[in-house]
Protein backbone atom coordinates (compact mmCIF):
# COMPACT_ATOMS: atom_id res chain seq x y z
CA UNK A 1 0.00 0.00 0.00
CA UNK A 2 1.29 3.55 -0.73
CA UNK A 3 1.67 5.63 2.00
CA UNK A 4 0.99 8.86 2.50
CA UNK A 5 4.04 10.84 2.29
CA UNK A 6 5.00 8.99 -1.00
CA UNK A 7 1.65 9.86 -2.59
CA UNK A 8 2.01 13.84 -1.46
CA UNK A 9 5.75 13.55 -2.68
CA UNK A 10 4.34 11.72 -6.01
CA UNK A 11 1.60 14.11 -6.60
CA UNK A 12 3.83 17.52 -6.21
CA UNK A 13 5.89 15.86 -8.86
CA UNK A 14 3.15 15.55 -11.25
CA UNK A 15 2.04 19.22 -10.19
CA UNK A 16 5.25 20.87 -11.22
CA UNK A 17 5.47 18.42 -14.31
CA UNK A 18 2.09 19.42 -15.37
CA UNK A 19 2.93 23.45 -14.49
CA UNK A 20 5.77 23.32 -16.92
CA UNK A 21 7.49 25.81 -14.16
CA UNK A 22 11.61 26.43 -14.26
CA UNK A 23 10.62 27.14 -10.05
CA UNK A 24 11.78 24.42 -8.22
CA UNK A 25 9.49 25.75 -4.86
CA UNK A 26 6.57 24.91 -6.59
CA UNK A 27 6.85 20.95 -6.27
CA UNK A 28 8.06 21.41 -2.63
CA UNK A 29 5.35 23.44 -1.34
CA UNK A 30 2.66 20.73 -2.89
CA UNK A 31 4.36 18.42 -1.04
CA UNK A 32 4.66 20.10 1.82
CA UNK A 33 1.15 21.92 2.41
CA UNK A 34 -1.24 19.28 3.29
CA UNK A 35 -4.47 19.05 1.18
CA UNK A 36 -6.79 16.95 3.41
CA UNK A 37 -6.17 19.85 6.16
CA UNK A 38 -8.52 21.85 3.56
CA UNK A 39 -10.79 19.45 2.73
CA UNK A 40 -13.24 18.91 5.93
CA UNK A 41 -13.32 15.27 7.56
CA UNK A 42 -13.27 12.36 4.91
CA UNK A 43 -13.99 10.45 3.14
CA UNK A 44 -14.62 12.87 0.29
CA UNK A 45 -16.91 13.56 -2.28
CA UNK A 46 -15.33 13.62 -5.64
CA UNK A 47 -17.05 14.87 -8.55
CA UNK A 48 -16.17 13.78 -11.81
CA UNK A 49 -18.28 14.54 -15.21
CA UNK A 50 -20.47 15.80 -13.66
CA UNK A 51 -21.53 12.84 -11.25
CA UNK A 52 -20.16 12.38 -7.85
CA UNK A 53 -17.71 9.18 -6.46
CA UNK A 54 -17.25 9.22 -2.78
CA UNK A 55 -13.54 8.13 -1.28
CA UNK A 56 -13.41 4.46 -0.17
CA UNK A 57 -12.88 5.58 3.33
CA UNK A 58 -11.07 9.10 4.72
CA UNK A 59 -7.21 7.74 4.13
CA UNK A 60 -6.27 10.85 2.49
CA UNK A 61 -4.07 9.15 0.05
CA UNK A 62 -7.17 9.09 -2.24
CA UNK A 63 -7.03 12.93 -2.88
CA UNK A 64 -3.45 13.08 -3.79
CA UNK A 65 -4.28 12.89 -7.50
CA UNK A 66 -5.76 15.43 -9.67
CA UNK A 67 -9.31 15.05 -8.67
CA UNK A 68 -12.27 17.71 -7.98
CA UNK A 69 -13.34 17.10 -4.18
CA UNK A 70 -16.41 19.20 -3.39
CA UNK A 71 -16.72 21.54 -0.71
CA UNK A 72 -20.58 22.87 -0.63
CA UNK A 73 -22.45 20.30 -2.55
CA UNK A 74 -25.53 22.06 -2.95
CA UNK A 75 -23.94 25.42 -4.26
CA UNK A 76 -21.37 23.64 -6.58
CA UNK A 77 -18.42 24.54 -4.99
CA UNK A 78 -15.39 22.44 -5.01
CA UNK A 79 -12.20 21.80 -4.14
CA UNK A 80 -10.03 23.03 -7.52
CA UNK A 81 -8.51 20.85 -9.97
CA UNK A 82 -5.14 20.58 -8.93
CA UNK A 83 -3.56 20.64 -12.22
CA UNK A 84 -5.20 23.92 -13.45
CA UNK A 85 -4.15 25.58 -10.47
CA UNK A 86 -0.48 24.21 -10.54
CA UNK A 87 -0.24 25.71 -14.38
CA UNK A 88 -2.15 29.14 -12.76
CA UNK A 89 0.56 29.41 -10.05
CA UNK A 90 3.23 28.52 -12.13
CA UNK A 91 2.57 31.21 -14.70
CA UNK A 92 2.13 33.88 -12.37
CA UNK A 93 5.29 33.13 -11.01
CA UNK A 94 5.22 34.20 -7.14
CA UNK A 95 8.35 35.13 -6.08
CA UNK A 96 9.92 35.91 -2.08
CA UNK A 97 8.47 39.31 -0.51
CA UNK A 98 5.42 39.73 -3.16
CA UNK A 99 1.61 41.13 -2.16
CA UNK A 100 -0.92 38.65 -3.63
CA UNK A 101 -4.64 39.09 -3.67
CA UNK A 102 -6.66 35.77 -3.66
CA UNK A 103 -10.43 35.93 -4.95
CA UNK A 104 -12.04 33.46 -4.28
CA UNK A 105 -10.65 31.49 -1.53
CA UNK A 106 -12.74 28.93 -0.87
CA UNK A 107 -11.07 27.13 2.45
CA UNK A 108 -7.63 28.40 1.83
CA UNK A 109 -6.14 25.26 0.09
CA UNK A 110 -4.50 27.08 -2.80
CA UNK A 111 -3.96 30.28 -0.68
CA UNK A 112 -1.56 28.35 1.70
CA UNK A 113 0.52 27.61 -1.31
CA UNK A 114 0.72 31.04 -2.73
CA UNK A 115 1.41 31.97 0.66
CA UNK A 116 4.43 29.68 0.69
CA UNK A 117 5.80 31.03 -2.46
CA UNK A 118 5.49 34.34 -1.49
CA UNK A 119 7.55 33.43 1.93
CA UNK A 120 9.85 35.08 3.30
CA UNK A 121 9.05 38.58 3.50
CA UNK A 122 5.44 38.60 1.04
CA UNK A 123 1.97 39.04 2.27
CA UNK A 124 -1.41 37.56 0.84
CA UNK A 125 -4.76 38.95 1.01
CA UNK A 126 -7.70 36.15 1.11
CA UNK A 127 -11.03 36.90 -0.11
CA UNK A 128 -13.88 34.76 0.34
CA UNK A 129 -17.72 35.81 0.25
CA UNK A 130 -19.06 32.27 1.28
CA UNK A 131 -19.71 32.66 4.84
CA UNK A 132 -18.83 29.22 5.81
CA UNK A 133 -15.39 28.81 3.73
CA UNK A 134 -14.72 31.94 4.74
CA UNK A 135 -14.72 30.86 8.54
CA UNK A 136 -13.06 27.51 7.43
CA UNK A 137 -10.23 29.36 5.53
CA UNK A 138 -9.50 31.80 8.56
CA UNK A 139 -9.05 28.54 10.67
CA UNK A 140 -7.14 26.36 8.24
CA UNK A 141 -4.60 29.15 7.48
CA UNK A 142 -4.20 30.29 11.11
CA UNK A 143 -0.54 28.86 11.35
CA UNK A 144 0.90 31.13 8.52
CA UNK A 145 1.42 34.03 9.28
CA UNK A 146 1.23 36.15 6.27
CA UNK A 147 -2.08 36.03 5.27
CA UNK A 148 -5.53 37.91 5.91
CA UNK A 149 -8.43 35.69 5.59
CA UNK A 150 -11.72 38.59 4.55
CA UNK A 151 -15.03 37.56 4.56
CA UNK A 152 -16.31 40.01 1.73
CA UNK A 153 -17.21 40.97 -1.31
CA UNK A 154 -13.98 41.47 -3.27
CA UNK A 155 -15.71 43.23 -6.17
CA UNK A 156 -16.84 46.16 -4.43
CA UNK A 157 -14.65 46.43 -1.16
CA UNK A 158 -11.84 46.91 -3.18
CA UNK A 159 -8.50 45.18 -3.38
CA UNK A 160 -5.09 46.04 -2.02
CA UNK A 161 -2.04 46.78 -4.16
CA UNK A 162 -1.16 43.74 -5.25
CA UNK A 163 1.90 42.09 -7.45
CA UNK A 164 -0.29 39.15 -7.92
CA UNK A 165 -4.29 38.95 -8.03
CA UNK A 166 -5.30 35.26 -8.23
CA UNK A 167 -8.88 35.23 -9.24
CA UNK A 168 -10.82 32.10 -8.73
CA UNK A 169 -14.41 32.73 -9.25
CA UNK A 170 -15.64 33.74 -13.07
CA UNK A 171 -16.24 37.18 -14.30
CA UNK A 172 -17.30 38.95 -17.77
CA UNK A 173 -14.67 41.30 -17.10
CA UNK A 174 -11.70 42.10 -14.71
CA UNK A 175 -13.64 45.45 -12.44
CA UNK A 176 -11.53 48.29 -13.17
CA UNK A 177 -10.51 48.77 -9.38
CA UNK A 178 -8.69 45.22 -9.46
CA UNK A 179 -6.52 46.40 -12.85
CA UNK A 180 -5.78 49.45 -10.93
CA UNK A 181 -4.83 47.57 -7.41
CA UNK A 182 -1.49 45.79 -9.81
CA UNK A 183 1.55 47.43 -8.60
CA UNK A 184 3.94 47.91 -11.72
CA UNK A 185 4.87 44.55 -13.19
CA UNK A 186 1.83 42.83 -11.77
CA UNK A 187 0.41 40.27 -12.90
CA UNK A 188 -3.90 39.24 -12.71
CA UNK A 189 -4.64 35.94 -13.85
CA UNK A 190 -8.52 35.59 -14.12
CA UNK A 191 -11.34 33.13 -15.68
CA UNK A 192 -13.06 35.36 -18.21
CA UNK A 193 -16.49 34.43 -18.89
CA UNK A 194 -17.73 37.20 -21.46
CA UNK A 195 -20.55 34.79 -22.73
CA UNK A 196 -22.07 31.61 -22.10
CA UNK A 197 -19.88 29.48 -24.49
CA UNK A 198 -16.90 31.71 -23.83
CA UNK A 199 -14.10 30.81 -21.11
CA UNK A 200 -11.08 31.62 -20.92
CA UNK A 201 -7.73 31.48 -18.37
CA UNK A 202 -6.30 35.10 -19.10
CA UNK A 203 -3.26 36.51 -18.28
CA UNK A 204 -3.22 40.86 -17.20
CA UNK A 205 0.14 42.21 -16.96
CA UNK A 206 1.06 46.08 -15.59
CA UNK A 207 3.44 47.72 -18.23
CA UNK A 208 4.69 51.12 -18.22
CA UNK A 209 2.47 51.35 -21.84
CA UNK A 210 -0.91 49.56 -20.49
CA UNK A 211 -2.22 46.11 -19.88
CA UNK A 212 -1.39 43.07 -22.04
CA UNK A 213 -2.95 39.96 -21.95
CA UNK A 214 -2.70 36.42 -23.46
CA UNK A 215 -5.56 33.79 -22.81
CA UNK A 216 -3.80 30.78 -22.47
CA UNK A 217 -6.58 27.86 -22.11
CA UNK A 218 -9.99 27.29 -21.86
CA UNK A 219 -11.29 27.57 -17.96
CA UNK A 220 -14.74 27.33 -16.50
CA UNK A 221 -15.42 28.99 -12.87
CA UNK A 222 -18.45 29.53 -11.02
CA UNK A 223 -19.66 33.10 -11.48
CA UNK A 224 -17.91 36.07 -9.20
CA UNK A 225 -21.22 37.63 -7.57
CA UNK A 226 -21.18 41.14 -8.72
CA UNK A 227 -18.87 40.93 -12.00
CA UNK A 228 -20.30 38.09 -13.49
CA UNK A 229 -22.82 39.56 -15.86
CA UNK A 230 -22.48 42.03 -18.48
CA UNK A 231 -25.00 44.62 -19.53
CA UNK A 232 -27.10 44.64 -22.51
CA UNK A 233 -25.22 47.68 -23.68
CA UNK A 234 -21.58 45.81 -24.23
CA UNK A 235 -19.69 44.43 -26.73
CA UNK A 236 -19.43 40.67 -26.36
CA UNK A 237 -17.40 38.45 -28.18
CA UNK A 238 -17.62 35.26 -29.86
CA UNK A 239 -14.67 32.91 -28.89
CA UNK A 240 -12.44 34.00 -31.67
CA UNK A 241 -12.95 37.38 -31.18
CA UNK A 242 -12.20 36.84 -27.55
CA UNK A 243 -9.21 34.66 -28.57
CA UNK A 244 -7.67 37.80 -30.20
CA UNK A 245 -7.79 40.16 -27.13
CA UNK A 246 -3.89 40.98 -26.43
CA UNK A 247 -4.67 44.49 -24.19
CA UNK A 248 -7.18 45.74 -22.07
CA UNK A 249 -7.87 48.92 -21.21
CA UNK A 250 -9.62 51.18 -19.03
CA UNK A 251 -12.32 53.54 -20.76
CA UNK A 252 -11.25 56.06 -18.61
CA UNK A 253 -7.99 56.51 -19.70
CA UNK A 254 -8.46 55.57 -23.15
CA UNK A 255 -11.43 55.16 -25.69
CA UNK A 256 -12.38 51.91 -27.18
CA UNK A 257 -11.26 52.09 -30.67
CA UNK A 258 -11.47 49.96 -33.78
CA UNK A 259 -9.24 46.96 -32.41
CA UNK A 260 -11.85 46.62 -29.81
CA UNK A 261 -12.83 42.99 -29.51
CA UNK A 262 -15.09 43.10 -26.26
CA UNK A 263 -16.43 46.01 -24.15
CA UNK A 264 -17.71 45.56 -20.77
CA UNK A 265 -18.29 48.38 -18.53
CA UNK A 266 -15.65 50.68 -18.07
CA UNK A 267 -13.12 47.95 -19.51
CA UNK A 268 -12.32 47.06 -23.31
CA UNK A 269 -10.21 44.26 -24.48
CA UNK A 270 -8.09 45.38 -27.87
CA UNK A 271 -6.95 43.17 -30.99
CA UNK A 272 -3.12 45.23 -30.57
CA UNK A 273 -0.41 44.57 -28.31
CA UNK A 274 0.38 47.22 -25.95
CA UNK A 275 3.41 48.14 -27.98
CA UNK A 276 1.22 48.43 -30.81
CA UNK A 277 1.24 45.31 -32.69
CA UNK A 278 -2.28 43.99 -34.04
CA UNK A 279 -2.75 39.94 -33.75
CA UNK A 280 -4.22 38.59 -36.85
């Protein structure tokens, strides 16, 4: 039988592998942070296409693969897929004394990991609205000590400057506020959900000429309450259009123009690079 370092040890190998990340801290700290400590008591509920497979009993060595386990049946929230999340953390590269931003907690599971890769000297910021993960999050991540577990509502409370804002919860567009809480070189990673058959992992970082973006896989979230629906008066794209976005912008500081691929409130995607460049 496999035990249950050597299934933690296998599994952070398989996370890194699957993150395609030069970082070598990234396997060590899914070894290292426990993921049953997150989970609740087992065994688990696992839900796979769509249907649900409970563990054989609540030996955690059963959710050290890349498995869904839910948290909040009845609302649909789970656990993360593990390998989505290792390729999310990998890309926004968390480095020693950063600020991160987490949206979306849930019960802290992939917060205590950005946490770790931010250590020593970095700070994270942990929203959750959910009452009850919020609660569970603020217990689970009591023993690190650079992190602020909020129960709120991230899309209106307004978010911290951040070098990293690590959105887990769907929205149409990124709210203005959060593009303006990256410090310089910051980097957003978000699901955008502009339309119903439209999702996308996207990329936002902060240069000196604007925000660029790249939308590097499909990604389906449940919606962010508050930023999750777009008004009848936008511009929403098809899923080539939004394939094409490589900039977004704030309407404040500069009118959507012809490259304009999707508007959403006070936010436009663009077709051009922010150094100019048009993608075809």
């Amino acid at each position: 039988m496999t035990g249950i370092a050597e299934a933690r040890k296998f599994y952070a190998r398989l996370m890194a592998a699957n993150a395609g990340s030069a970082d070598p801290r990234l396997e060590e700290v899914f070894a290292e942070v426990p993921r049953e400590a997150f989970l609740g008591p087992g065994p688990w509920t696992v839900v796979a296409n769509g249907g649900k497979v409970e563990t054989p009993s609540a030996d955690p060595v059963h959710i050290y693969q890349n498995v869904l386990v839910s948290l909040d049946t009845d609302k649909g929230i789970n656990n993360g897929e593990p390998f989505l999340h290792a390729m999310w953390i990998g890309k926004v590269a968390p480095r020693p004394g950063e600020a991160v931003t987490h949206v979306g907690a849930g019960t802290g599971y992939y917060t205590a990991l950005l946490t770790e890769l931010v250590s020593p000297g970095g700070t994270v910021t942990a929203f959750e609205l959910e009452p009850s993960l919020a609660h569970r999050a603020r217990e689970n991540l009591e023993a690190y000590g650079n992190v602020t577990v909020i129960h709120g509502d991230a899309v209106v409370g307004g978010l911290p400057p951040s070098d990293i804002i690590y959105v887990n919860a769907g929205v149409a567009a990124p709210p203005a506020e959060w593009l303006r809480a990256l410090k310089p070189g910051g980097r957003m990673v978000f699901p955008w959900r502009p339309a119903e058959r439209v999702g996308l992992a996207v990329m936002a970082i902060r240069t000196d000429k604007g925000f660029a973006c790249d939308q590097f896989m499909r990604s389906w979230f449940i919606p962010c309450i508050g930023a999750s629906l777009a008004s009848p008066a936008t511009k929403i794209p098809d899923r080539d259009k939004a394939a094409r976005g490589r900039s977004i912008w704030l309407t404040a500081d500069k009118a959507p123009d012809s490259t304009a691929t999707a508007i959403i409130g006070d936010v436009w995607f663009s077709s051009q690079s922010v150094g100019g460049r048009r993608s075809q």
